[in-house]
C-alpha atoms as a PDB file:
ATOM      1  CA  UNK A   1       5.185 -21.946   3.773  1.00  0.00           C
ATOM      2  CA  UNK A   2       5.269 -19.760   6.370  1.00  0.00           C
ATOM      3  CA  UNK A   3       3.849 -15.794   6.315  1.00  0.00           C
ATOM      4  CA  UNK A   4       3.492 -12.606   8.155  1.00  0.00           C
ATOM      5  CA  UNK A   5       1.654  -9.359   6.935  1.00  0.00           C
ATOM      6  CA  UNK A   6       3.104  -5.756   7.931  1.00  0.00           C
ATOM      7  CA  UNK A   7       1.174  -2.924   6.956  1.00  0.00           C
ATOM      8  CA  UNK A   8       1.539   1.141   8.285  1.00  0.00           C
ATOM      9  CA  UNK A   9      -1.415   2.848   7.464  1.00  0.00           C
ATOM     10  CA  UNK A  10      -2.621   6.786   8.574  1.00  0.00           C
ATOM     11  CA  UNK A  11      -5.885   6.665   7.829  1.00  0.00           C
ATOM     12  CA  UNK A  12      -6.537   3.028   7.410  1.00  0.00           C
ATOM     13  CA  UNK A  13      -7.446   2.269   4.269  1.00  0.00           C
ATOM     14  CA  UNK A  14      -3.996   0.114   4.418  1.00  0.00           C
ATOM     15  CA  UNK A  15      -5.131  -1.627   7.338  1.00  0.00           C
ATOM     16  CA  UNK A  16      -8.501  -2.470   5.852  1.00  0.00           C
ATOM     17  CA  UNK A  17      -6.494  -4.152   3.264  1.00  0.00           C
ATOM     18  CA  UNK A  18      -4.590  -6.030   5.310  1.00  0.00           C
ATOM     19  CA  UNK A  19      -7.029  -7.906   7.361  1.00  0.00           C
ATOM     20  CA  UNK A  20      -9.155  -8.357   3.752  1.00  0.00           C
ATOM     21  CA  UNK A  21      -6.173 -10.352   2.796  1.00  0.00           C
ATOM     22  CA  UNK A  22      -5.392 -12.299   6.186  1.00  0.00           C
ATOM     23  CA  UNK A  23      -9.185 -13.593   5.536  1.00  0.00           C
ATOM     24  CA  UNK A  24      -7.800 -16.104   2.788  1.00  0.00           C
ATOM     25  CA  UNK A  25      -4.229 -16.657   4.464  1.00  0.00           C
ATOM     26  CA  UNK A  26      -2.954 -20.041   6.690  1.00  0.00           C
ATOM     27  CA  UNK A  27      -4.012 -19.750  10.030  1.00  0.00           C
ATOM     28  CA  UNK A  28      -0.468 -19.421  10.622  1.00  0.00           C
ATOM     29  CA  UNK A  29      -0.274 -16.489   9.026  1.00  0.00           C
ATOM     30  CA  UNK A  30       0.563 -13.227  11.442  1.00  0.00           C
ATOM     31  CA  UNK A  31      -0.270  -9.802  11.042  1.00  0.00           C
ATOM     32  CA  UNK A  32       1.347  -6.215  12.767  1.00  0.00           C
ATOM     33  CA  UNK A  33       1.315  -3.063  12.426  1.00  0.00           C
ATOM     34  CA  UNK A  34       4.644  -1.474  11.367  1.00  0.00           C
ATOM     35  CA  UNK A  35       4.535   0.563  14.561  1.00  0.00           C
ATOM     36  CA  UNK A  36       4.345  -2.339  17.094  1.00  0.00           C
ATOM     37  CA  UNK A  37       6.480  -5.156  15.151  1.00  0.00           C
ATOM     38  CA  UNK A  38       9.476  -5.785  17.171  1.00  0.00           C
ATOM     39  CA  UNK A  39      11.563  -8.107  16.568  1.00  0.00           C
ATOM     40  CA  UNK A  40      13.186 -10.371  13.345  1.00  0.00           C
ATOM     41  CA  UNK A  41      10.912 -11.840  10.077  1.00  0.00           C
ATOM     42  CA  UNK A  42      11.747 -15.274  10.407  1.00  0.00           C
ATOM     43  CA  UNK A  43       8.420 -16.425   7.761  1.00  0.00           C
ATOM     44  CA  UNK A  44       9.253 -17.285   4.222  1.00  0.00           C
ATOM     45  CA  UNK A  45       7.220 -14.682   2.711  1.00  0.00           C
ATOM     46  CA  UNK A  46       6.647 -11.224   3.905  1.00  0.00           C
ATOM     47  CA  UNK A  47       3.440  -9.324   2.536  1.00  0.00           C
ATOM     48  CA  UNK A  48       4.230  -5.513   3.488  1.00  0.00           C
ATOM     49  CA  UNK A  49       1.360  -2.708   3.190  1.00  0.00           C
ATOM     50  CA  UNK A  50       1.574   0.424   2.929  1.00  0.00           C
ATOM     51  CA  UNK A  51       0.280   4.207   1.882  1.00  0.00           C
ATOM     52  CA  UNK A  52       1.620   6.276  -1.051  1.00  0.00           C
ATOM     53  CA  UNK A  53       3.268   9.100  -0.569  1.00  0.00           C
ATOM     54  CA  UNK A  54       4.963  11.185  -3.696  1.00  0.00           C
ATOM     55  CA  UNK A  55       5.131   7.734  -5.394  1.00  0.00           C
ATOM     56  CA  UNK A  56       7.063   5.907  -2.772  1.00  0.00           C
ATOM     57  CA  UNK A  57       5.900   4.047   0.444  1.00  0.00           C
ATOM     58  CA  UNK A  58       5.062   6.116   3.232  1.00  0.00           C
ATOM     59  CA  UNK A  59       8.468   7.426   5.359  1.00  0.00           C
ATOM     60  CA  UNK A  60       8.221   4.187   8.198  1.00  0.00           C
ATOM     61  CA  UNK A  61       7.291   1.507   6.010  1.00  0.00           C
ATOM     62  CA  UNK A  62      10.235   2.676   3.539  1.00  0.00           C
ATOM     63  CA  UNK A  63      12.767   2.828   6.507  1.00  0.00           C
ATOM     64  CA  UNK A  64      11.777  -0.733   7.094  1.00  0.00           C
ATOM     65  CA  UNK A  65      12.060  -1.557   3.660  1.00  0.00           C
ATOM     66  CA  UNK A  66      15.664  -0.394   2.991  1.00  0.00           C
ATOM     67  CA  UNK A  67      16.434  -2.386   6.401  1.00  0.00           C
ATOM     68  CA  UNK A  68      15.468  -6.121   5.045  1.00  0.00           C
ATOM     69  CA  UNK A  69      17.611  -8.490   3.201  1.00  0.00           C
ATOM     70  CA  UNK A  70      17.120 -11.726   1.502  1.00  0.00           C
ATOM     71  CA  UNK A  71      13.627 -12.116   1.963  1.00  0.00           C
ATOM     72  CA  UNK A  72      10.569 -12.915  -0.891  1.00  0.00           C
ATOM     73  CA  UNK A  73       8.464  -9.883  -0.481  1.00  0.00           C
ATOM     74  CA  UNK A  74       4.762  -8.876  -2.019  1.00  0.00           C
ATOM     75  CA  UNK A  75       3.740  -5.451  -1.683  1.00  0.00           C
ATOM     76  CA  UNK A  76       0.208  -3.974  -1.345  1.00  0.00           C
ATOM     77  CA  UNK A  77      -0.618  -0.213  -1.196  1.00  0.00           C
ATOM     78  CA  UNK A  78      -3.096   1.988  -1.342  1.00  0.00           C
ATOM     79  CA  UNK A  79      -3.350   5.565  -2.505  1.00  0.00           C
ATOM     80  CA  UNK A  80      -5.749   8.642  -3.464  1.00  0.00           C
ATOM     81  CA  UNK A  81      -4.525   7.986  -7.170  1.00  0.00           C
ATOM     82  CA  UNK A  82      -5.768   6.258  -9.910  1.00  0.00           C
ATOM     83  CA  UNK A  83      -3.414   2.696  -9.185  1.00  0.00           C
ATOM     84  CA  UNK A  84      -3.199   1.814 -12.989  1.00  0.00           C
ATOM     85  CA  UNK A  85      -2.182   5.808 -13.481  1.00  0.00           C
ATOM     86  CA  UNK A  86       1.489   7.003 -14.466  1.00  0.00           C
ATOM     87  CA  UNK A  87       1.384   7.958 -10.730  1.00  0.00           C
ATOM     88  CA  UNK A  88       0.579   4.480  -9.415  1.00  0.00           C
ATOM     89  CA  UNK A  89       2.971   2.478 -11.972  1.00  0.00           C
ATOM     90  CA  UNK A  90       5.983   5.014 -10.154  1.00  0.00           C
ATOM     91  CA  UNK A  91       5.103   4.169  -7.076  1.00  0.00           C
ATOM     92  CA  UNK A  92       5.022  -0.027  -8.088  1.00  0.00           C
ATOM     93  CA  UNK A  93       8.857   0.579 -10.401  1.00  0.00           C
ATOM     94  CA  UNK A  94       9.775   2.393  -7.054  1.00  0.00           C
ATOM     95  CA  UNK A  95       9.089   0.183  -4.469  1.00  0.00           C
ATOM     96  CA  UNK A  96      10.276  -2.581  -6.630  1.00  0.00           C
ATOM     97  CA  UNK A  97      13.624  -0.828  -7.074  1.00  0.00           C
ATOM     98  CA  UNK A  98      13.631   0.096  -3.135  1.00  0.00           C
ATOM     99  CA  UNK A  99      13.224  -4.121  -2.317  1.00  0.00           C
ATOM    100  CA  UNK A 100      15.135  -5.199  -5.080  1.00  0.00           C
ATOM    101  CA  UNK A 101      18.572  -4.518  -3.640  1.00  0.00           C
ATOM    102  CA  UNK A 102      18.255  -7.098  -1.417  1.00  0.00           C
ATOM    103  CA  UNK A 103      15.451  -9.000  -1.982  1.00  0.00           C
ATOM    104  CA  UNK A 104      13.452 -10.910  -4.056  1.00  0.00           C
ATOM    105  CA  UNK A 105      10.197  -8.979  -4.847  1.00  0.00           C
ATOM    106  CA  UNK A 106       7.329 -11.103  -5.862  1.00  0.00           C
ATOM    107  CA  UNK A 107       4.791  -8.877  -6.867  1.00  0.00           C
ATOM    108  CA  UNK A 108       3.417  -5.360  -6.088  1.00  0.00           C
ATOM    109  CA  UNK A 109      -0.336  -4.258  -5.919  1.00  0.00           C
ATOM    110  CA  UNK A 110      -2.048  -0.556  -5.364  1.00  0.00           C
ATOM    111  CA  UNK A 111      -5.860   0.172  -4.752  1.00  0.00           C
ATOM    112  CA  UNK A 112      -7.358   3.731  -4.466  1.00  0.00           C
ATOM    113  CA  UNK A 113      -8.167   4.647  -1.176  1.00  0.00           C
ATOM    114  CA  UNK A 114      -9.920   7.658   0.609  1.00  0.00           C
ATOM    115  CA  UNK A 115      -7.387  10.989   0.424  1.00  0.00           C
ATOM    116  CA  UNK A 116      -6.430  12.247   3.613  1.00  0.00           C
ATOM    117  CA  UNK A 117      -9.545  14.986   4.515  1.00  0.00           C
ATOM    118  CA  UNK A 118      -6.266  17.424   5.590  1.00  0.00           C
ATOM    119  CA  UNK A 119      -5.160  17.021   2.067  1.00  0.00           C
ATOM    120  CA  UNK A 120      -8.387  18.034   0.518  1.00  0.00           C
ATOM    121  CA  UNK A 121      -9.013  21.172   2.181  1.00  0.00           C
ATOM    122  CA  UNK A 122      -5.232  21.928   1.476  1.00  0.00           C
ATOM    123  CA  UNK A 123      -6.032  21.394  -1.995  1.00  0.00           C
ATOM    124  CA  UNK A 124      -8.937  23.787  -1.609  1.00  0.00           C
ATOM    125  CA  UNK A 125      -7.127  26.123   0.131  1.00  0.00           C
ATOM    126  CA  UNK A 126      -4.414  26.429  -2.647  1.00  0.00           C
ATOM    127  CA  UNK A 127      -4.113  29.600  -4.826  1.00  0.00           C
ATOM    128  CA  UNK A 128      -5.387  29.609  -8.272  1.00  0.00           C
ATOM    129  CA  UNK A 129      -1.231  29.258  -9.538  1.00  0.00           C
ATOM    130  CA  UNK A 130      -0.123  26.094  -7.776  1.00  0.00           C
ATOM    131  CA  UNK A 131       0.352  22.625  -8.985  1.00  0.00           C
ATOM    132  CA  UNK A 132      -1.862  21.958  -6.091  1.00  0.00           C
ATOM    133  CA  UNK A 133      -5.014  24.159  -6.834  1.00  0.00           C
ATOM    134  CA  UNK A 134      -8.214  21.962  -6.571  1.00  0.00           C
ATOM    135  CA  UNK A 135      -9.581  21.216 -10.169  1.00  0.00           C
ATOM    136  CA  UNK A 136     -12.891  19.761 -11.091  1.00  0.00           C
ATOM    137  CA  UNK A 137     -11.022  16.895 -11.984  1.00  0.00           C
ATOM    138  CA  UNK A 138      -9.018  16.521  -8.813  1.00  0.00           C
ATOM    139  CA  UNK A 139     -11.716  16.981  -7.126  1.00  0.00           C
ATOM    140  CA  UNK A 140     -13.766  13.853  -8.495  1.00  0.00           C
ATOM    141  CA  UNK A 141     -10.828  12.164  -7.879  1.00  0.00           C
ATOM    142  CA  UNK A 142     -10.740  12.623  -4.030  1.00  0.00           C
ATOM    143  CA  UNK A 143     -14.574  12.333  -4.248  1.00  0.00           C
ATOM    144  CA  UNK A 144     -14.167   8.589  -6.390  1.00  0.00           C
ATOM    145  CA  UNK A 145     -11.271   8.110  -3.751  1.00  0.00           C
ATOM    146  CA  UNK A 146     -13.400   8.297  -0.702  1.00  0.00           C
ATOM    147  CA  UNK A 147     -15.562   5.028  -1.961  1.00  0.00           C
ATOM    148  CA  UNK A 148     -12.398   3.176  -1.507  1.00  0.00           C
ATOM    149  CA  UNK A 149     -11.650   0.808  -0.469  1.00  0.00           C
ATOM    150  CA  UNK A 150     -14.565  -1.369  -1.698  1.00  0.00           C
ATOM    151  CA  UNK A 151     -14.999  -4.776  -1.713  1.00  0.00           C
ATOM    152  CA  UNK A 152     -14.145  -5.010  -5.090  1.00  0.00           C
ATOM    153  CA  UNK A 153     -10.638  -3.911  -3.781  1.00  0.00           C
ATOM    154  CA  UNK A 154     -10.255  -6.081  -1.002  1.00  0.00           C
ATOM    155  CA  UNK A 155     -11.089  -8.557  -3.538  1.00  0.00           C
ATOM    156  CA  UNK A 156      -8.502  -8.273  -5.819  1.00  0.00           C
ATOM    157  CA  UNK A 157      -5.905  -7.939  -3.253  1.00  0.00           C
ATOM    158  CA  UNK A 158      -6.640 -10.921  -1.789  1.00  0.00           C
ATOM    159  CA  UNK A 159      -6.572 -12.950  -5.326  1.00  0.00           C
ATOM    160  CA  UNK A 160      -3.689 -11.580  -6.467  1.00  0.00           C
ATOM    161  CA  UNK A 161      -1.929 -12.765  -2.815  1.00  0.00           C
ATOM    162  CA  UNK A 162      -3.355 -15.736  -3.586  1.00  0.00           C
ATOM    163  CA  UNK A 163      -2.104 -16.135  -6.999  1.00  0.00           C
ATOM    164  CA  UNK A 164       1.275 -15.044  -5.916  1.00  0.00           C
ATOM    165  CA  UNK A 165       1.502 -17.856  -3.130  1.00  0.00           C
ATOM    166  CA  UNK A 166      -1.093 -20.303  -4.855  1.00  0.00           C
ATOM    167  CA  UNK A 167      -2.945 -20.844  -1.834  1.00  0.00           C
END
């Protein structure tokens, strides 16, 4: 059963993830970056990573996503977010709905990862009246966020592959 990973990842957290979970694939397996596949997924099962952003996958890997058809597909992701929050169970009903057009989605997974340093000091930078202004509680967010990911995540990720594909 043959597999390929594609991931996109800005600040690579999602690449981190990725090559955590090739560890435990086939040798077979093959791995690319969203910005230098070319070409047709002729594997069985496609594993596609990518970043969260406003509860969907990130602009490229989404394009990519609405282009596939017929294909199983498992999801990983990573985000600044809390991944079993209201926020990251969106983001899993939306990619699911994205794939499910056309494809058979197997299973979707999200770990935290470090926030975007650009996004923090926008945060800070916001006035007291937006939905954006940095809280104490946002704050330990981003500061939680920035120990991932961990090996505990790159753990999980790789058993719940695992368990998808029962390697």
């Amino acid at each position: 059963m043959s597999s390929v990973i594609i991931y996109s990842s800005a600040t690579g957290n999602t690449k981190k993830v990725a090559y955590e979970i090739l560890k435990t694939m086939p040798e077979d397996t093959k791995i690319y970056d969203l910005q230098e596949f070319q070409g047709d997924v002729i594997e069985e099962n496609l594993i596609l990573g990518y970043w969260v952003d406003r509860a969907k996958p990130n602009k490229e890997m989404l394009h990519f996503m609405e282009t596939l058809s017929d294909k199983k597909v498992i999801t990983f992701g990573t985000l600044g977010a809390y991944p079993d929050s209201e926020h990251g169970e969106t983001t899993k009903k939306n990619v699911t709905e994205i794939l499910e057009k056309h494809n058979t989605v197997l299973g979707n997974f999200l770990c935290q990862g470090k926030i975007n340093p650009r996004i923090t000091e926008m945060f800070k930078q916001a006035s007291t009246d937006s939905p954006h202004q940095m809280t104490e509680e946002r704050l330990k967010r981003h500061q939680e966020a920035a120990l991932h990911p961990n090996e505990e995540d790159f753990e999980a990720a790789r058993a719940f592959i695992n368990g998808i594909l029962e390697i």
